[in-house]
Protein backbone atom coordinates (compact mmCIF):
# COMPACT_ATOMS: atom_id res chain seq x y z
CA UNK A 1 83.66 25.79 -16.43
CA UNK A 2 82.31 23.82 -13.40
CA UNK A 3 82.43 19.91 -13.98
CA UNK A 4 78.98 18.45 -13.28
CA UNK A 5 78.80 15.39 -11.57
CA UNK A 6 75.32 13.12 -11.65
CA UNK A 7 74.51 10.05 -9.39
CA UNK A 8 71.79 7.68 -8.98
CA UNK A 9 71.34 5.11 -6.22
CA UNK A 10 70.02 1.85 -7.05
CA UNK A 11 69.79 -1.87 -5.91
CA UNK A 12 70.76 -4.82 -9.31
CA UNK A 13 66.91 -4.98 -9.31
CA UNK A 14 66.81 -0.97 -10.42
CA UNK A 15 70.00 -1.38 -12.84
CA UNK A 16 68.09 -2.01 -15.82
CA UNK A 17 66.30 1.97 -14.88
CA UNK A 18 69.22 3.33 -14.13
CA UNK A 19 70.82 2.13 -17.71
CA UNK A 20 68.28 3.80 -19.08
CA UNK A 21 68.92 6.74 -17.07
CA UNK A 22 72.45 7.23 -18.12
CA UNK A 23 71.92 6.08 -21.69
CA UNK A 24 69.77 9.25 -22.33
CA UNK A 25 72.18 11.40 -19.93
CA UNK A 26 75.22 10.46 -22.00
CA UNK A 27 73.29 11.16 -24.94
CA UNK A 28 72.64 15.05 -23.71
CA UNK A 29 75.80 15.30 -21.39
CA UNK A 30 78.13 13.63 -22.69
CA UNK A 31 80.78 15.74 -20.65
CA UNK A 32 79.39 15.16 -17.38
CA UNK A 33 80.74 12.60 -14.70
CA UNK A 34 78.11 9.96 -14.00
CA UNK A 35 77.90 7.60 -10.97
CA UNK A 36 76.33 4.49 -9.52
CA UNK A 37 75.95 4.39 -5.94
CA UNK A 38 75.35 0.79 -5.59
CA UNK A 39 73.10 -0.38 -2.57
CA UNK A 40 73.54 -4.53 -3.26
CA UNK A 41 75.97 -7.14 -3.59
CA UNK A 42 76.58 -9.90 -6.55
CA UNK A 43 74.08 -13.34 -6.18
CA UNK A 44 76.53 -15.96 -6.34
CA UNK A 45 76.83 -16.90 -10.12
CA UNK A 46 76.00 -13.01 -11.05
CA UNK A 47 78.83 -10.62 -12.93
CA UNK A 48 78.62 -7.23 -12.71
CA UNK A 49 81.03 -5.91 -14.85
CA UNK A 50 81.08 -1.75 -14.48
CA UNK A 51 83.58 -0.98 -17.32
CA UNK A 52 80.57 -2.35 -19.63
CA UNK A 53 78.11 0.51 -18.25
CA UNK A 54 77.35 3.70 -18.92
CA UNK A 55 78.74 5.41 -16.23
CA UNK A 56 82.17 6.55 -14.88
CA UNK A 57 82.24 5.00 -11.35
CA UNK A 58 80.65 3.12 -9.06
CA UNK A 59 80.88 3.63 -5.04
CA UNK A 60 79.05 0.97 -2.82
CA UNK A 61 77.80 1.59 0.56
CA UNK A 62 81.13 0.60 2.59
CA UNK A 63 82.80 3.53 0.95
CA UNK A 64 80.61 6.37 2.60
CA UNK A 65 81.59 6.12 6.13
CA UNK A 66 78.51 4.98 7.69
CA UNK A 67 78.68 4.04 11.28
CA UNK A 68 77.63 0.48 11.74
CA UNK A 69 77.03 -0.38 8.32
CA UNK A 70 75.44 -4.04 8.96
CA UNK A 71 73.01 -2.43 11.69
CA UNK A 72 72.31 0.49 9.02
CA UNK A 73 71.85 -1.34 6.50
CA UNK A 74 69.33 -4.31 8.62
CA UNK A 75 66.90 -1.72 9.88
CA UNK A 76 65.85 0.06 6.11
CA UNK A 77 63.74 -2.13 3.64
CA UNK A 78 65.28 -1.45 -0.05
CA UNK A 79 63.78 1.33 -0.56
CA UNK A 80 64.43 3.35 2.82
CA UNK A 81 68.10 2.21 2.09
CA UNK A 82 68.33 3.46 -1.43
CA UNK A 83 67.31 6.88 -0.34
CA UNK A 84 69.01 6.89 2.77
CA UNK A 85 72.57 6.76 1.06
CA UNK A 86 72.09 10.16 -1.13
CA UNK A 87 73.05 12.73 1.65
CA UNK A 88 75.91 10.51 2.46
CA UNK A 89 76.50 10.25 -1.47
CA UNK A 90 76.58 13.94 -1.89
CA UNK A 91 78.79 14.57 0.48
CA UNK A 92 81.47 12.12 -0.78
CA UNK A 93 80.99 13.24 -3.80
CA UNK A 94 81.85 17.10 -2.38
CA UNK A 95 84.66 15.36 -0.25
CA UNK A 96 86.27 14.38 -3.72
CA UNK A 97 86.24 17.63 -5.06
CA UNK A 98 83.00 18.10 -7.00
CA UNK A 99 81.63 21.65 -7.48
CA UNK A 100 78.28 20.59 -8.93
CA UNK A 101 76.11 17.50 -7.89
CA UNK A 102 72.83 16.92 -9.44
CA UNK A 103 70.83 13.39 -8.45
CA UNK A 104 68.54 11.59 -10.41
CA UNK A 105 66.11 8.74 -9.52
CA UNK A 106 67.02 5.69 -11.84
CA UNK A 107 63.23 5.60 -13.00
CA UNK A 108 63.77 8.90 -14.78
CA UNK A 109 64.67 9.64 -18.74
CA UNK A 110 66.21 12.92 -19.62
CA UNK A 111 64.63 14.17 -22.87
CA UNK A 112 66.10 17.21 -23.17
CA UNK A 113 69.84 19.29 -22.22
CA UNK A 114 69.49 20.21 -18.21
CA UNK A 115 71.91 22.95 -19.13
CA UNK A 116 69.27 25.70 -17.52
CA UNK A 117 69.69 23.64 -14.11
CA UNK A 118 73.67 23.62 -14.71
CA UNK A 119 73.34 27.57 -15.10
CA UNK A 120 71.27 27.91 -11.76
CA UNK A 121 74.01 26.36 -10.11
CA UNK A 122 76.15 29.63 -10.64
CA UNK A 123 73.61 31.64 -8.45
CA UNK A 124 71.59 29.19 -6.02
CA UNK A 125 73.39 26.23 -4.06
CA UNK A 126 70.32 23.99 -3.85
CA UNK A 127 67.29 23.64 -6.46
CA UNK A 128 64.42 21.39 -5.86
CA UNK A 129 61.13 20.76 -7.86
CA UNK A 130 58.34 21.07 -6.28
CA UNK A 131 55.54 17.94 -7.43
CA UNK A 132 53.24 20.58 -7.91
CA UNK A 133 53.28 23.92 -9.79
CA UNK A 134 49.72 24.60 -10.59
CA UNK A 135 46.80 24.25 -8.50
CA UNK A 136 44.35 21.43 -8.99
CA UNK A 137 40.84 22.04 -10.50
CA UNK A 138 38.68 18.60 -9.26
CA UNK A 139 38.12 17.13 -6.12
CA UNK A 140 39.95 13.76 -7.43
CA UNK A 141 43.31 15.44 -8.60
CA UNK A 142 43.20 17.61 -5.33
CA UNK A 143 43.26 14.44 -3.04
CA UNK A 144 45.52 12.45 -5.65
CA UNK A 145 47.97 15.31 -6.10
CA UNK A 146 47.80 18.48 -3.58
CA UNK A 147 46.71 16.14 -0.46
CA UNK A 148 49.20 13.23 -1.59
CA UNK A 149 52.01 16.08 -1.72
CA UNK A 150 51.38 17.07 2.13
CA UNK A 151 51.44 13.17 3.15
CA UNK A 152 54.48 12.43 1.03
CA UNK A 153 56.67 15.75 0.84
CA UNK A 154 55.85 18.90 -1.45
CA UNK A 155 59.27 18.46 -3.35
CA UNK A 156 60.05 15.29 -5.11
CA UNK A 157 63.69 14.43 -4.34
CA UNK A 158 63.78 12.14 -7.88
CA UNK A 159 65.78 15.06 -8.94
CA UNK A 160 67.75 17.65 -6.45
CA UNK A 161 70.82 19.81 -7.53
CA UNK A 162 73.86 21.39 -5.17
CA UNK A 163 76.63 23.70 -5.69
CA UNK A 164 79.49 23.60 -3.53
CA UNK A 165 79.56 26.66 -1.56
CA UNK A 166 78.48 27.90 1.34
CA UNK A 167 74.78 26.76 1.59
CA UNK A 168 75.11 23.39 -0.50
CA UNK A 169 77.54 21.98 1.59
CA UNK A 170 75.51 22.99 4.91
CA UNK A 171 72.88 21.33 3.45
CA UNK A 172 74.40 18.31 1.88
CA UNK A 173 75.92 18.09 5.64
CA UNK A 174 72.36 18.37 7.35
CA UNK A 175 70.56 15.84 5.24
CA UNK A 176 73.03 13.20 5.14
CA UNK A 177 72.69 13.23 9.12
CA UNK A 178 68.81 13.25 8.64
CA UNK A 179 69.12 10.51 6.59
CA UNK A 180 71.66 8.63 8.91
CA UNK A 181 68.94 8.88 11.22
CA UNK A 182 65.58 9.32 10.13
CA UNK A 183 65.25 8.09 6.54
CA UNK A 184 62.24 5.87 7.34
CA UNK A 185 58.85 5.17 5.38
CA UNK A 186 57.09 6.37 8.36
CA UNK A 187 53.83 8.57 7.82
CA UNK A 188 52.35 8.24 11.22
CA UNK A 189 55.61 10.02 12.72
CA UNK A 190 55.78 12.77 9.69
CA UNK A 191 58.32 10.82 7.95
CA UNK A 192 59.05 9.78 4.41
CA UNK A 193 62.05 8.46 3.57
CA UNK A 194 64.94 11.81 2.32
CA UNK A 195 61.56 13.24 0.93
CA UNK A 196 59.68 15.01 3.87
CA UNK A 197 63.14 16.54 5.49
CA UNK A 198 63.05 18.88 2.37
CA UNK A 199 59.63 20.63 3.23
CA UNK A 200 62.30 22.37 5.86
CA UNK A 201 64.83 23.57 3.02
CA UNK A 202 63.35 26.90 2.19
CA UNK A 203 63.10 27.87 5.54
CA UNK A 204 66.46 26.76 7.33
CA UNK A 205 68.70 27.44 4.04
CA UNK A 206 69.23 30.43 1.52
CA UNK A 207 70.34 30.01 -1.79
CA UNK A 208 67.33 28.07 -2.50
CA UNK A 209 65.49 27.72 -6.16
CA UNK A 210 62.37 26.28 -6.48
CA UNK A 211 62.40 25.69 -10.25
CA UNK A 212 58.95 26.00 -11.56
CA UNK A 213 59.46 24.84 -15.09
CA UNK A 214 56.97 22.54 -16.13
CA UNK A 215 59.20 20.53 -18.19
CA UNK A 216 61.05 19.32 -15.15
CA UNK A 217 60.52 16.11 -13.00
CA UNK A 218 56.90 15.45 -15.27
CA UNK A 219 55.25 12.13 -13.75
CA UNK A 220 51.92 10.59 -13.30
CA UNK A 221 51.03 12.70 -9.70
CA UNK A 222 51.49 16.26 -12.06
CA UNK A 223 49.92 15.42 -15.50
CA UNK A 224 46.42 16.30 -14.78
CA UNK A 225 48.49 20.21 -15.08
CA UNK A 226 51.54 19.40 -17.12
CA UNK A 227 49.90 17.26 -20.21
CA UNK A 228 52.39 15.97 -22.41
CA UNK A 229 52.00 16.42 -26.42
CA UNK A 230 54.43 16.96 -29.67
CA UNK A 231 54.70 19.98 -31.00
CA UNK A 232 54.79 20.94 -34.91
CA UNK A 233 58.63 19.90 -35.12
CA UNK A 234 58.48 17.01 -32.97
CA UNK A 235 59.47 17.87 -29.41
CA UNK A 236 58.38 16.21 -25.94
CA UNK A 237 56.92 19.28 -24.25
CA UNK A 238 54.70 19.12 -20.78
CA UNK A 239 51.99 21.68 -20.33
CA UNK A 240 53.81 23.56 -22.69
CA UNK A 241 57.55 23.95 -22.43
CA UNK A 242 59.78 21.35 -23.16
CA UNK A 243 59.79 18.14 -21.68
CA UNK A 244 63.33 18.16 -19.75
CA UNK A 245 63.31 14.62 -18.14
CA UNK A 246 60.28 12.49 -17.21
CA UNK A 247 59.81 10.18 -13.96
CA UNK A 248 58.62 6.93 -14.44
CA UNK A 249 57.51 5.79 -11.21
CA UNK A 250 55.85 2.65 -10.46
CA UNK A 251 55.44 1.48 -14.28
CA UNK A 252 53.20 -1.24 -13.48
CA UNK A 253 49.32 -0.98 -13.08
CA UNK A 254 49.25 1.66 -9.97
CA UNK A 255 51.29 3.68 -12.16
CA UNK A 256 49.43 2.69 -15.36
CA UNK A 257 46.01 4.22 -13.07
CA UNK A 258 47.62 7.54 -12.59
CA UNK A 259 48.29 8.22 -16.67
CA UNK A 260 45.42 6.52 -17.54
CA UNK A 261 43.42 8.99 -15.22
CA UNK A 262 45.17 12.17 -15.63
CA UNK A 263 47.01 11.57 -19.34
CA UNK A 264 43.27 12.03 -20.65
CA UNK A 265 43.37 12.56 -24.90
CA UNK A 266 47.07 12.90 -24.68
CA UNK A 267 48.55 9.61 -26.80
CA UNK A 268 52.34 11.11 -26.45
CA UNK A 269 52.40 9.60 -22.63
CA UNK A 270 51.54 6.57 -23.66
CA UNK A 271 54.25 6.32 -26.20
CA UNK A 272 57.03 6.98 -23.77
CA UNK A 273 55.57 4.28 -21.58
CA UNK A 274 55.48 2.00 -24.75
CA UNK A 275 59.13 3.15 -25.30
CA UNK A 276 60.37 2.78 -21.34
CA UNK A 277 59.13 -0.80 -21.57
CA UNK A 278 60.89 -1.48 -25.14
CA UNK A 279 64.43 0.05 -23.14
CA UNK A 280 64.10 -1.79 -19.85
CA UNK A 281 63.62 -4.89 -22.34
CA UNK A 282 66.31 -4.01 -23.82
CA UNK A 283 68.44 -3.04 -20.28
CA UNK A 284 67.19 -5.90 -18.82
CA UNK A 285 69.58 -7.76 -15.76
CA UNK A 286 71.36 -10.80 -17.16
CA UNK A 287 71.11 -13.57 -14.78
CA UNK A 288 69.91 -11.78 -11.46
CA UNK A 289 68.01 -13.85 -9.39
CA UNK A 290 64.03 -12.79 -9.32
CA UNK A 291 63.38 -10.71 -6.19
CA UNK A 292 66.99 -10.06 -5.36
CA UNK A 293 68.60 -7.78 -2.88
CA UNK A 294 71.28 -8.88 -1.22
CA UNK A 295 70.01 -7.55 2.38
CA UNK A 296 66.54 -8.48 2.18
CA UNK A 297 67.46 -11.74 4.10
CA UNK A 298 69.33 -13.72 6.80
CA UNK A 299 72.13 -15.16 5.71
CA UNK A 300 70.54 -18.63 6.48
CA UNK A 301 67.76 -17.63 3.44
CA UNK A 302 64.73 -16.51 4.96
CA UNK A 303 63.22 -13.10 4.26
CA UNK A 304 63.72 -10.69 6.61
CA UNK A 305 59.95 -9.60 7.51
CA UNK A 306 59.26 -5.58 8.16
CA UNK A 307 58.01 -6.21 11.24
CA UNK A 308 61.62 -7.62 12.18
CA UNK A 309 63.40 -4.88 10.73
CA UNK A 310 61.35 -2.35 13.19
CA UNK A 311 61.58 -4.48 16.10
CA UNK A 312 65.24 -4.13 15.22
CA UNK A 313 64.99 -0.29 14.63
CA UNK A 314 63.21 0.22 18.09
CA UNK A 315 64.81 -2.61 20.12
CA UNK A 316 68.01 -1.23 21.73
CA UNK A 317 68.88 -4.51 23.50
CA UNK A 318 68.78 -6.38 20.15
CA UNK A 319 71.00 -3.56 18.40
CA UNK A 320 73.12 -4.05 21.43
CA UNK A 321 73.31 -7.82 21.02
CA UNK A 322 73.40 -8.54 17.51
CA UNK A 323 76.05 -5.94 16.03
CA UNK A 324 75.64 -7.76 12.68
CA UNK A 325 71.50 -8.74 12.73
CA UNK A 326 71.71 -10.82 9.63
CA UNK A 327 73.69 -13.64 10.75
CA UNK A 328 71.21 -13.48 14.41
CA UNK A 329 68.36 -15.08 12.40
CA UNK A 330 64.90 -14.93 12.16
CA UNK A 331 64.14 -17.05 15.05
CA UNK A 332 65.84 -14.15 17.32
CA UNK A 333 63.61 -12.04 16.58
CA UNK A 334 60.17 -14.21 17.07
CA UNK A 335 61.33 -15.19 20.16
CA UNK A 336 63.78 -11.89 21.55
């Protein structure tokens, strides 16, 4: 039997998630490998002590072979980085021998075995959930939902799964040089982040699966189709079948909007945001520094601004002259 290997990529500021994450992983899979690709360094006077967490290993950016590194890593904000590292991920995770690679988002909580997905991987290299699986019905979940799906990307790349054969690794190999590229928060020029380059995958790859299962990948922009209730013997299930894992993006008021709007009558969504807030209390980041990511400033202190990071991004003869932007400061870049 194929091992399965699992990674998330997080900043310190996302550890507490991704505890959570592999807490309820372990507690389904306890066989599988499970990784931490790390996008941060330590605050001085902060231990991070992986042999304490729940997963196997942890690989930090230096160890994916990016070009450049410091320029890479000046020109994303946190976000743009922490999705901009999974195609490289993937494919050092294939370049160490995996045979199956499934990611997770560190906001998500597995509920239920993801053996099905483990079993696709026998016939289909790549699997992808789509955000939606049902049409809308009003005007308000069609603009929220089916209109914020062609802005943002139809699948949601929380979750994606790869086999290593033929297909998988041409498309682990394509997205990581997307991503090396293009992995930019950029609506205006059809981008968003690894998200929008998968709109392409059923067209330029076989071997695809679009799993339609509602349990899978249930969040706030899919409720008003997939409600989530207990059945008779106690089980999660969403719009029926049973509730595999569960995204919890954004849990603060934005987020809180979207159940409130689209959970309706159903109390059992509430209760795993009750619960999600009682584990992240209990996850919570010893000693890290509020706001902290270690390349969200110059090394002098101040906060690197976005507009700085895409006058960066678009200014060749300040890539050229700064190899490593974060000791150049911030006056370089009011004045360059």
């Amino acid at each position: 039997m194929a091992r399965v290997d699992c990674f998330t990529s997080a900043s310190f500021a996302y550890l507490d998630r991704a505890r959570i994450l592999f807490e309820t992983l372990r507690r389904h899979h306890p066989d599988w490998r499970l990784w931490l690709c790390l996008v941060d360094e330590e605050p001085e006077g902060f231990t991070f002590r992986p042999e304490q967490e729940l997963f196997d290993a942890v690989v930090r950016t230096e160890a994916l072979g990016i070009e450049d590194l410091a320029r890479f890593k000046f020109e994303h904000d946190v976000v743009e980085l922490c999705t901009a590292v999974k195609g490289p991920m993937l494919c050092h995770l294939f370049g160490l021998g995996a045979e199956k690679v499934i990611y997770l988002d560190p906001d998500i909580a597995v509920f239920n075995t993801l053996a099905p997905v483990v079993e696709l991987l026998d016939t289909h290299d790549i699997i992808l959930t789509p955000h939606q699986i049902f049409p809308d019905e009003t005007d308000m979940a069609i603009r929220d939902n089916e209109i914020g799906s062609m802005k943002y990307g139809i699948y949601n790349l929380g979750f994606l799964a790869v086999a290593a054969r033929a297909e998988g690794i041409r498309f682990a190999q394509w997205w990581r040089d997307r991503l090396l590229a293009y992995c930019f928060d950029d609506l205006p020029s059809g981008l968003f982040t690894d998200q929008k380059w998968c709109d392409h995958v059923p067209g330029l790859f076989d071997q695809v699966k679009i799993l339609r299962d509602p349990g899978y990948n249930v969040a706030s922009w899919n409720l008003s189709r997939r409600p989530v209730d207990f059945d008779a013997e106690g089980n999660l299930l969403a719009g029926g079948a049973l509730l595999r894992f569960f995204h919890f993006t954004k849990v603060t008021w934005v987020g809180e909007l979207m159940l409130e709007r689209y959970g309706g009558a159903h109390i059992a969504v509430f209760e795993l945001l009750r619960w999600y807030r009682d584990r992240l209390a209990a996850h919570a980041v010893a000693d890290l520094p509020e706001g902290w990511w270690a390349f969200g400033r110059f090394r002098d202190g101040q906060a690197i601004t976005r507009e700085q990071r895409l006058a960066f991004r678009h200014d060749r003869a300040l890539r050229d002259a700064y190899p490593d932007p974060f000791s150049a400061g911030a006056a370089v870049f009011r004045h360059g």
